[in-house]
Protein backbone atom coordinates (compact mmCIF):
# COMPACT_ATOMS: atom_id res chain seq x y z
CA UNK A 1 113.86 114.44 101.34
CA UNK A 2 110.15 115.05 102.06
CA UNK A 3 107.96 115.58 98.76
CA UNK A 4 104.97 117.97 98.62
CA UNK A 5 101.71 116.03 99.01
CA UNK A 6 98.15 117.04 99.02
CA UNK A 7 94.78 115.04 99.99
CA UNK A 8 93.13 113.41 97.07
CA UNK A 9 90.48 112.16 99.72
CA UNK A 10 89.99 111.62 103.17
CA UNK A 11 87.04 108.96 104.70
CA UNK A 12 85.83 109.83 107.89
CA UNK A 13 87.13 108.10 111.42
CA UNK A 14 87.29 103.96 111.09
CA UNK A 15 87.25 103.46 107.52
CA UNK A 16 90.48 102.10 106.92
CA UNK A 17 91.84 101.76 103.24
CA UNK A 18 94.01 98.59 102.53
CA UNK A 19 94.92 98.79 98.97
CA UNK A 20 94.74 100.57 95.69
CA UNK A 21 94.89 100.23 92.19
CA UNK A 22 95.05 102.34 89.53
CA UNK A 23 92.76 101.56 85.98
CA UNK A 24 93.96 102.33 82.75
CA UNK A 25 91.73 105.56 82.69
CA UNK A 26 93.28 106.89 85.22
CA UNK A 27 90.83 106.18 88.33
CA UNK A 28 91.98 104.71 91.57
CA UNK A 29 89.94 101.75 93.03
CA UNK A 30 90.32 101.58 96.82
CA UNK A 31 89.83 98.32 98.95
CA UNK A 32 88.80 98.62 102.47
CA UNK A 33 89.79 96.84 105.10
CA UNK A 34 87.59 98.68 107.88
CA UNK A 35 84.65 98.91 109.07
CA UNK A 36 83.44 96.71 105.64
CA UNK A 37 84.85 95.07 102.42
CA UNK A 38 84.35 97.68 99.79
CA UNK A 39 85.20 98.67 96.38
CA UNK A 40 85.94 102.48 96.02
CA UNK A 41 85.88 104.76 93.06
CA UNK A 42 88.04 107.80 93.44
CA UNK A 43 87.60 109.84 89.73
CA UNK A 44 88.43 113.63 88.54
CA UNK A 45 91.86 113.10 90.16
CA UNK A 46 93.04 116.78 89.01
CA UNK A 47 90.13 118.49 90.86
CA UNK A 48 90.12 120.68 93.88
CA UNK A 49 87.51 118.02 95.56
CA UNK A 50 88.47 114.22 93.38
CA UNK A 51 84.36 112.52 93.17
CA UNK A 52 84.22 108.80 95.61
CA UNK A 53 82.07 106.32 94.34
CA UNK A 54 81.26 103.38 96.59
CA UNK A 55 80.91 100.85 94.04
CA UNK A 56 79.89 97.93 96.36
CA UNK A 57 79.94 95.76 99.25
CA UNK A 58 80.43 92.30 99.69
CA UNK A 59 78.69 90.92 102.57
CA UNK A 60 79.82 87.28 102.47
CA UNK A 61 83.54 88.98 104.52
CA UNK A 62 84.25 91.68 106.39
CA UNK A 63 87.40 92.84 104.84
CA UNK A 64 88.95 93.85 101.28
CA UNK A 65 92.87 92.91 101.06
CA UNK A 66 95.46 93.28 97.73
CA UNK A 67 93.78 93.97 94.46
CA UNK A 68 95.81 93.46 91.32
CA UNK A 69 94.64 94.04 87.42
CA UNK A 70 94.85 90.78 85.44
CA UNK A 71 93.29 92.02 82.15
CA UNK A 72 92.64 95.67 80.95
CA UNK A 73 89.98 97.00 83.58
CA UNK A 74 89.15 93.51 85.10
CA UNK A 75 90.50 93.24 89.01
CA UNK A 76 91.13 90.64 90.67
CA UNK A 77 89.93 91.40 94.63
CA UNK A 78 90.95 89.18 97.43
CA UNK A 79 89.08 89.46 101.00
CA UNK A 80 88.39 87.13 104.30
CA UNK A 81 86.58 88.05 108.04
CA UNK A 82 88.78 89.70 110.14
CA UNK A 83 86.78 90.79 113.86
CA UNK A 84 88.59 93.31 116.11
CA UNK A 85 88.55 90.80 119.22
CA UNK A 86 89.07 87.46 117.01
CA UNK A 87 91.65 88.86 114.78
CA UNK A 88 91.89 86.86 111.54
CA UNK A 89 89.14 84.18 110.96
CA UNK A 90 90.99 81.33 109.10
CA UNK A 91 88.92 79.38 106.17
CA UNK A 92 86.64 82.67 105.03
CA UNK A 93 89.30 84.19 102.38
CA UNK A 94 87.94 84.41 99.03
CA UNK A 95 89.17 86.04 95.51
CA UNK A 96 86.75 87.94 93.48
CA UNK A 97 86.40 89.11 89.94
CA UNK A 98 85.80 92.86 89.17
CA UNK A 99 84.93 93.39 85.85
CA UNK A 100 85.22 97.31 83.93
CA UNK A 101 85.26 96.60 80.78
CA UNK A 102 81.03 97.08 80.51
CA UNK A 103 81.22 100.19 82.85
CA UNK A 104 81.23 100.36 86.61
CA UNK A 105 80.59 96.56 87.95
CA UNK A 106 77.26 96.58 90.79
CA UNK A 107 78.49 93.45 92.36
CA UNK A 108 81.44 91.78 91.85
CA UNK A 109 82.27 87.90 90.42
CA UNK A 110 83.76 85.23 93.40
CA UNK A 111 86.14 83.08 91.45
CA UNK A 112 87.71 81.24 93.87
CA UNK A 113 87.41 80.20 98.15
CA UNK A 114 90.73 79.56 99.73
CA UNK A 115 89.48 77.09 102.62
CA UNK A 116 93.18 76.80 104.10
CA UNK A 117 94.13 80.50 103.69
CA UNK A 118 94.65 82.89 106.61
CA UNK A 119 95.21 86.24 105.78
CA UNK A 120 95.24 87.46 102.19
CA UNK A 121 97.35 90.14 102.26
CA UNK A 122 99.33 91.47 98.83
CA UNK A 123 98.70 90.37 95.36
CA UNK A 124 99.86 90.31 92.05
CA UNK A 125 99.46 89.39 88.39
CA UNK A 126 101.79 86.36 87.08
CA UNK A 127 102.85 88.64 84.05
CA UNK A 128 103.30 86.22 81.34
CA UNK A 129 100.24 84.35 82.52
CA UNK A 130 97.75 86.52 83.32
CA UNK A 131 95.22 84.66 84.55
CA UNK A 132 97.34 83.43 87.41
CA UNK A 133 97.41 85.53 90.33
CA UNK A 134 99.48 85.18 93.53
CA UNK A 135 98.14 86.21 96.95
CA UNK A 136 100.76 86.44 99.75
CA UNK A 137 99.14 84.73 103.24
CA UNK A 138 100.95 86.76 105.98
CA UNK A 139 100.28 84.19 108.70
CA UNK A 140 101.15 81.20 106.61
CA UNK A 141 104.06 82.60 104.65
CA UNK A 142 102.76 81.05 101.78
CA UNK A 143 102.14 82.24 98.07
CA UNK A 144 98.92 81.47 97.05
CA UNK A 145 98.24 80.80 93.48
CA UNK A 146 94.78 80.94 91.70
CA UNK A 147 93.62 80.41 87.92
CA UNK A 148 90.85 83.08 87.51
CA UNK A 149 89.71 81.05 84.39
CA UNK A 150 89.54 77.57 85.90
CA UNK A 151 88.73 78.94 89.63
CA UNK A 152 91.44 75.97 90.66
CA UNK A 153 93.88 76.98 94.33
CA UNK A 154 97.43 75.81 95.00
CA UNK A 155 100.03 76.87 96.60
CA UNK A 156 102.94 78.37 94.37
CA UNK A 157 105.81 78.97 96.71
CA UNK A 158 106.20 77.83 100.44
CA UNK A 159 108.36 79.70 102.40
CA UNK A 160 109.99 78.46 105.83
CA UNK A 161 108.82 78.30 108.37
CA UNK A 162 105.46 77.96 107.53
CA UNK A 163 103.49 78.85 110.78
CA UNK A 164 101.00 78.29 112.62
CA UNK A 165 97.44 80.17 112.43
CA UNK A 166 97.63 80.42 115.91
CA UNK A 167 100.62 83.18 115.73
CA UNK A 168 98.39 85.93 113.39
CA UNK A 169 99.89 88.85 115.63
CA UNK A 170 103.00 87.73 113.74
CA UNK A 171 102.43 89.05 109.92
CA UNK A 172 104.99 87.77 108.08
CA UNK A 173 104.78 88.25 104.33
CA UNK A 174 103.05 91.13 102.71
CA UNK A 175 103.27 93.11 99.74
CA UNK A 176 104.48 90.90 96.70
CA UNK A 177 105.07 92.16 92.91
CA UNK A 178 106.67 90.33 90.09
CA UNK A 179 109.00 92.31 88.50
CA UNK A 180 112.53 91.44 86.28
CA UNK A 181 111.37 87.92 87.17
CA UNK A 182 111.62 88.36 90.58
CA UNK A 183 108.83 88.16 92.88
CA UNK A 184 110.01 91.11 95.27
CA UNK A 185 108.03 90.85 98.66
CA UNK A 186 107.92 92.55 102.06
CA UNK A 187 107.97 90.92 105.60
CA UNK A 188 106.15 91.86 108.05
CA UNK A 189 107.96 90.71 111.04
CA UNK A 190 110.44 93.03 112.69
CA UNK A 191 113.59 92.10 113.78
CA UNK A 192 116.49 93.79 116.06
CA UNK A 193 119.50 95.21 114.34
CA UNK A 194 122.79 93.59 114.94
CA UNK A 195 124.40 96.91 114.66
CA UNK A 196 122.38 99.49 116.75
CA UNK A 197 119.58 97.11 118.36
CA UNK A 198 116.82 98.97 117.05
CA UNK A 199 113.86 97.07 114.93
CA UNK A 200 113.99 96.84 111.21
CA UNK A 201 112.04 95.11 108.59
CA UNK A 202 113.45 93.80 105.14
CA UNK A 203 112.23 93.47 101.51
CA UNK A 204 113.26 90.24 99.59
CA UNK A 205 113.03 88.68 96.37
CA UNK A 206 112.83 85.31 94.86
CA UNK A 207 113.52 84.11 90.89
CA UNK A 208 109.95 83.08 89.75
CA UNK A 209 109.14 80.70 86.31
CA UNK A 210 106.66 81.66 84.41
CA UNK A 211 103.71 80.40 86.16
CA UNK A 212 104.88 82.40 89.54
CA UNK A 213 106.51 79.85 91.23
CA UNK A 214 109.89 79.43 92.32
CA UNK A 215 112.49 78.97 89.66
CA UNK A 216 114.60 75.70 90.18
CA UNK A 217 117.25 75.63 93.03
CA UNK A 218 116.27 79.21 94.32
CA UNK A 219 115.74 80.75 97.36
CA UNK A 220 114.95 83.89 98.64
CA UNK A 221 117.49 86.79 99.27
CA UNK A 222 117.61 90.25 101.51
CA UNK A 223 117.79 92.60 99.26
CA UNK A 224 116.62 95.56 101.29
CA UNK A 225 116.67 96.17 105.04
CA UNK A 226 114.93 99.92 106.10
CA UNK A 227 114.34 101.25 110.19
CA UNK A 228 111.15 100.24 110.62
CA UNK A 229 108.70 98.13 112.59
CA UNK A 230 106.30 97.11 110.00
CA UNK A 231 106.33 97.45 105.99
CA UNK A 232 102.95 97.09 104.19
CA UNK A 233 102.92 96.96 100.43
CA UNK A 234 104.67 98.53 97.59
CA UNK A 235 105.36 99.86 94.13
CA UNK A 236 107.82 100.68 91.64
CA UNK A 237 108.63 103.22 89.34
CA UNK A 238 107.88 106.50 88.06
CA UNK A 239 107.92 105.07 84.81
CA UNK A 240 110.83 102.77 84.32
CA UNK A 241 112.66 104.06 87.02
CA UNK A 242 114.08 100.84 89.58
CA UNK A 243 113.05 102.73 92.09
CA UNK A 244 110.55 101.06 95.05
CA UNK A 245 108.07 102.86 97.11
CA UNK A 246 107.25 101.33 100.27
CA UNK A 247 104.69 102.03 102.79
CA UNK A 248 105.50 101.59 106.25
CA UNK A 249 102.24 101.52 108.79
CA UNK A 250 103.38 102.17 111.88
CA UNK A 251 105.85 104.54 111.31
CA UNK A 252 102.99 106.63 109.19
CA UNK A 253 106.18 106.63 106.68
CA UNK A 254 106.53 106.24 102.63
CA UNK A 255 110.27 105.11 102.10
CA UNK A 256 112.22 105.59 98.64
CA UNK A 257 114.43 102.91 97.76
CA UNK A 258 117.39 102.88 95.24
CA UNK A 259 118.67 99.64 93.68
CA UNK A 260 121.83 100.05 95.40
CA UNK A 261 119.74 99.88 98.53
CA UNK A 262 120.09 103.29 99.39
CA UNK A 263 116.83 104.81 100.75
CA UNK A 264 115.19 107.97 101.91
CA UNK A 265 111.77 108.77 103.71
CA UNK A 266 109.59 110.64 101.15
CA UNK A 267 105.82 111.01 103.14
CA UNK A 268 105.10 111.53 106.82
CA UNK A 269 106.79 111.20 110.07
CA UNK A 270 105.63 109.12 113.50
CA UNK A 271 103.54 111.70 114.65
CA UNK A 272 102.04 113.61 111.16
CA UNK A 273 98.96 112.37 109.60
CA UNK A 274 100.26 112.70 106.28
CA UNK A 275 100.09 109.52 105.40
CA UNK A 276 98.87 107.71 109.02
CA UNK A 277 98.95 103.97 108.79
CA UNK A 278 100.38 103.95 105.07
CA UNK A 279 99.16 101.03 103.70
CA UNK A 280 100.29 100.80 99.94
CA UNK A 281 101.25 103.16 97.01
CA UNK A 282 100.45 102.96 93.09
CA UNK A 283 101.63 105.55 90.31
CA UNK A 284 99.57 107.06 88.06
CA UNK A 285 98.56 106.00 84.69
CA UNK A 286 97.81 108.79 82.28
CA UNK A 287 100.21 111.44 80.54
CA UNK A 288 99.28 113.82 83.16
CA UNK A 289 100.09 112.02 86.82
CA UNK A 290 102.50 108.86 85.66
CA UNK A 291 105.22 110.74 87.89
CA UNK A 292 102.62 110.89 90.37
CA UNK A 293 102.49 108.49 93.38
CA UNK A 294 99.20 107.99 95.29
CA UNK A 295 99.29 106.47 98.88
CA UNK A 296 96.78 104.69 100.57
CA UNK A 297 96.24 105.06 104.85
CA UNK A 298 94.49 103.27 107.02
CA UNK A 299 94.50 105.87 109.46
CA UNK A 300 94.65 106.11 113.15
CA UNK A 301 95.02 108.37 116.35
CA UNK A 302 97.99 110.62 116.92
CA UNK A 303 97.87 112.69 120.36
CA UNK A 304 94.16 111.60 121.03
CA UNK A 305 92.93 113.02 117.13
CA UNK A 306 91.08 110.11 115.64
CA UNK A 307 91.38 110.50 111.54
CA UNK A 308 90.15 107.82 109.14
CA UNK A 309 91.48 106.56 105.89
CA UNK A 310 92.61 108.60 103.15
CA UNK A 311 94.13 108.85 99.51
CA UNK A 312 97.66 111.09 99.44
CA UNK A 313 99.28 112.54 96.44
C-alpha cells in the first residue's frame, strides 16, 4: 500500500515542522515548532531543489502550532512557549494574523492572547463564518474559539473531562477540521485494545452549528480507531474524495482512511525516515499537484542518525 514519495525539503537536525498549509498559488507555508516559531515559504514545488523562504520569526513564543486560511491568502497562526525541560508554559498562547494578499507579510498581525489556553495544537476555519476560527487545546480538551475581526476568546465546545494543566504529557485532542458539518478531530491519548491489548488511538467527530460549536443534544462519536500510539493532524481528500489522511508521529506513519473505516498505511514505517515524526498533511492546490499530498515531519533519531524536519511528497 506504500505510495512513491520524494523530498520536497529537508531542514537540518532540530528544526522540527508542526504544520502546513497550502495558499491558493500553490506554495506551502510551514510552522515550526522547534528550535523557534517560524513562518516558512516552500515555492517552485515542481523543481528538482523547491526555493525555502523564512518569512519570519516571532519572538514574543517559542513555538508555531496549527495554521488554517480564513480568507484567500490571509492565515490565521496560533503559537505559545513550549521549553524542553518545562514542557508547555500555560498562559503564553497567542493567535496571529498572516496577511498575503499585499505580497509576502515581514511580520505578522497578533489578533488575539488566550490567557487560559495550554497547548494550541490543530486549527480550523468555521466555514460558513470565516472569521471564526477554532483551536483545539490538547491539554484542556477544549475547542477554542476566536473572532479574528473583533479579537474576542471563548470557548466553543468543552469536552469531558476537561483536565488539568498539570497532566501535559497527556495530549488529548489534536488535529480538528470541519467538514459535512462535522468537526472531525484526533486524540492524542492512546489506549489498549480490548481485542489484542496493543495501543490504539481514535479519530472522532462532533455535529457543529454554524458558529463551530456543538449542535444541540450532540456528542461526540468514534468514528475511526487505527494501531497507533499517537495521531497528529489531518486532511481530506484528493479532491472530493471522503478519504482522510492522517499523520501518526511516533509511528513515523501516514495512514489512509476510507469512510467505511477501512484503512491502510501509505508513508513510512517505525524505523524509515520517510516521513519521521509525521506531523500533518495538506493536498495540493493547483491543476498540477491537487492529487498530490504533502507531509510535514518533525523529525527525529532512528538507530543513532539525527535528521531534522522535512516536507514529503
Amino acid at each position: 500500500h506504500l505510495l512513491p514519495s520524494r523530498v520536497i525539503t529537508q531542514f537540518p537536525a532540530g528544526i522540527w515542522i508542526e504544520n502546513i498549509a497550502v495558499r491558493s498559488n500553490g506554495n506551502l507555508l510551514l510552522t515550526s515548532f522547534l528550535p523557534n516559531a517560524t513562518l516558512y515559504e516552500v515555492s517552485d514545488l515542481d523543481c528538482q531543489t523547491p526555493t525555502v523562504t523564512r518569512l519570519f520569526t516571532v519572538d514574543a513564543v517559542t513555538s508555531f502550532f496549527g495554521i488554517t486560511e480564513t480568507t484567500e491568502d490571509v492565515f490565521a497562526v496560533a503559537g505559545g512557549n513550549f521549553s524542553e525541560s518545562a514542557g508547555i508554559i500555560k498562559g503564553t498562547s497567542c493567535l496571529w494574523r498572516a496577511d498575503f494578499t499585499r505580497g509576502q507579510p515581514s511580520y505578522p498581525e497578533l489578533v488575539a492572547s488566550l490567557p487560559d489556553a495550554v497547548l494550541l495544537n490543530g486549527a480550523t476555519t468555521v466555514p460558513q463564518r470565516n472569521h471564526l476560527v477554532l483551536l483545539a487545546d490538547s491539554i484542556l480538551n477544549v475547542v477554542w474559539r476566536v473572532n479574528m475581526k473583533e479579537g474576542t476568546v471563548d470557548k466553543a465546545i468543552q469536552f469531558s473531562p476537561e483536565r488539568e494543566a498539570s497532566s501535559a504529557v497527556n495530549i488529548g485532542l489534536n488535529g480538528i477540521h470541519i467538514h459535512g458539518g462535522y468537526l472531525w478531530f484526533t486524540n492524542d491519548t492512546a489506549t489498549a485494545s480490548p481485542v489484542t491489548g496493543n495501543l490504539e488511538t481514535s479519530m472522532y467527530r462532533i455535529e457543529v452549528n454554524e458558529n463551530g460549536g456543538a449542535a444541540n443534544g450532540t456528542s461526540a462519536e468514534k468514528v475511526l480507531t487505527l494501531p497507533s500510539v499517537a495521531i497528529d493532524d489531518f486532511t481530506y481528500g484528493p479532491g472530493e474524495r471522503n478519504v482522510k489522511w492522517i499523520a501518526a508521529n511516533k509511528e513515523n506513519k501516514v495512514f489512509a482512511a476510507a469512510p467505511d473505516g477501512k484503512y491502510a498505511v501509505v508513508a513510512g514505517a517505525s524505523n524509515s525516515f520517510e516521513v519521521t515524526t509525521a506531523t500533518a498533511c495538506k493536498f495540493g492546490r493547483t491543476r498540477g499537484d491537487w492529487h498530490i499530498l504533502y507531509v510535514s515531519t518533525g523529525g527525529g533519531m532512528i538507530n543513532g542518525t539525527t535528521e531534522g524536519g522535512k516536507v514529503q511528497a
